[in-house]
Protein backbone atom coordinates (compact mmCIF):
# COMPACT_ATOMS: atom_id res chain seq x y z
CA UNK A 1 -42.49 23.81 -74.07
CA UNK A 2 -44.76 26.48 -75.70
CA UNK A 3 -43.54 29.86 -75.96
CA UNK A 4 -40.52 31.85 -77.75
CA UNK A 5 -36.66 30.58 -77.05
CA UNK A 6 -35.80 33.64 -76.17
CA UNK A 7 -37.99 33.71 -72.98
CA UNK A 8 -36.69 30.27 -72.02
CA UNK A 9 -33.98 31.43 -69.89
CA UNK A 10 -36.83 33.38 -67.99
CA UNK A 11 -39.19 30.01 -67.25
CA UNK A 12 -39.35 27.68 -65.58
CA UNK A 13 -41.10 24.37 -66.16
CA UNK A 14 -41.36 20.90 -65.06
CA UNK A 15 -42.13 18.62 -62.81
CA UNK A 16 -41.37 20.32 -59.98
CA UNK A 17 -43.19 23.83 -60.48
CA UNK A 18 -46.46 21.67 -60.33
CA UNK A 19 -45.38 20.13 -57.01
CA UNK A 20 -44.57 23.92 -55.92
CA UNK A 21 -48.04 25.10 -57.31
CA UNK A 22 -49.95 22.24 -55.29
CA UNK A 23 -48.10 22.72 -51.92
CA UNK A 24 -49.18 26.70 -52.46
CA UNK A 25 -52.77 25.52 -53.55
CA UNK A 26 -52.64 23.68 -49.89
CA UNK A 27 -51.22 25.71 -48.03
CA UNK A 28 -53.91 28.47 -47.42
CA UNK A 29 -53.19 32.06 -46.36
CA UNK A 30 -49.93 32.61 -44.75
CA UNK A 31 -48.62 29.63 -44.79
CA UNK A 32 -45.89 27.75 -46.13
CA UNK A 33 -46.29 24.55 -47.15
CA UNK A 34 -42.50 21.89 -48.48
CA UNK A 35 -41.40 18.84 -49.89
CA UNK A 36 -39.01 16.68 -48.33
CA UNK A 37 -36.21 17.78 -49.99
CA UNK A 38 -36.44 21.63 -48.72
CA UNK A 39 -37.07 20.55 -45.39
CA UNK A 40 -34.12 19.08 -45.28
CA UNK A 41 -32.38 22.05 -46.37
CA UNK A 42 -33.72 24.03 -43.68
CA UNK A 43 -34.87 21.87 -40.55
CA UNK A 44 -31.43 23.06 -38.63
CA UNK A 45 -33.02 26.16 -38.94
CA UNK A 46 -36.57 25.98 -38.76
CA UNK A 47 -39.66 25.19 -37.02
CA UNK A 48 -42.18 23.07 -38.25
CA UNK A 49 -44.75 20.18 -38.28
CA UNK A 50 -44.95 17.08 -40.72
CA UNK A 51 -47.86 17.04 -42.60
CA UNK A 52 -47.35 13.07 -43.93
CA UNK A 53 -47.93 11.53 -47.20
CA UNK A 54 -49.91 13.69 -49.43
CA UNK A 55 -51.49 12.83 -52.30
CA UNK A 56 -51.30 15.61 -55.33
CA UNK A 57 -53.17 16.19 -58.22
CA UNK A 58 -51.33 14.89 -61.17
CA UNK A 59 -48.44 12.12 -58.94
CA UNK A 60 -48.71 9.23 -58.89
CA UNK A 61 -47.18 8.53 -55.52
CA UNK A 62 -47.82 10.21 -52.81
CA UNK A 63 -45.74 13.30 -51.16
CA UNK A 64 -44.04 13.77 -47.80
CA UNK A 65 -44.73 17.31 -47.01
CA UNK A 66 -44.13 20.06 -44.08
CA UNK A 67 -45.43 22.91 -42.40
CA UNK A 68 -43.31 25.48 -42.02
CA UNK A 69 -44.18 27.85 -39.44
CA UNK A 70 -40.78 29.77 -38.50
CA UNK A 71 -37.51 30.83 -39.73
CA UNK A 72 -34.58 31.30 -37.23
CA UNK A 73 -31.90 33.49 -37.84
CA UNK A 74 -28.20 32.10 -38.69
CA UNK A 75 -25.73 32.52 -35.63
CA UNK A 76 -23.31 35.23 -37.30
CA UNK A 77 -19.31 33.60 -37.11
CA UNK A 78 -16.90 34.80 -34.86
């Protein structure tokens, strides 16, 4: 890490803000590109189209990635 301590709290680093970076540098204009991981977060609730194994600049293995082309809204609780 370069940079003061005190901005720490502030930053983030790592691992996976370079995935993050490269699924933005693919994903063009409007659209909204996701590991594996946050798909499965948000698949009950979304719409979407598997992109397959990626490869990204800097992994080693590849990445299972997503489109993500909609957002539904939660059902509010009775």
């Amino acid at each position: 890490y370069i940079g003061s301590p005190k901005r720490m709290d502030f930053t983030v680093v790592g691992d996976r803000v370079n995935t993050a970076k490269r699924f933005c540098d693919m994903a063009g204009p409007g659209k909204v590109v996701v590991g594996h991981h946050t798909w499965s977060a948000i698949k009950e609730r979304a719409e979407g189209m598997p992109m397959g194994q990626l490869t990204l600049k800097g992994k080693q293995q590849t990445v299972l990635a997503y489109e993500v082309h909609s957002l539904f809204k939660e059902k509010e609780h009775a």
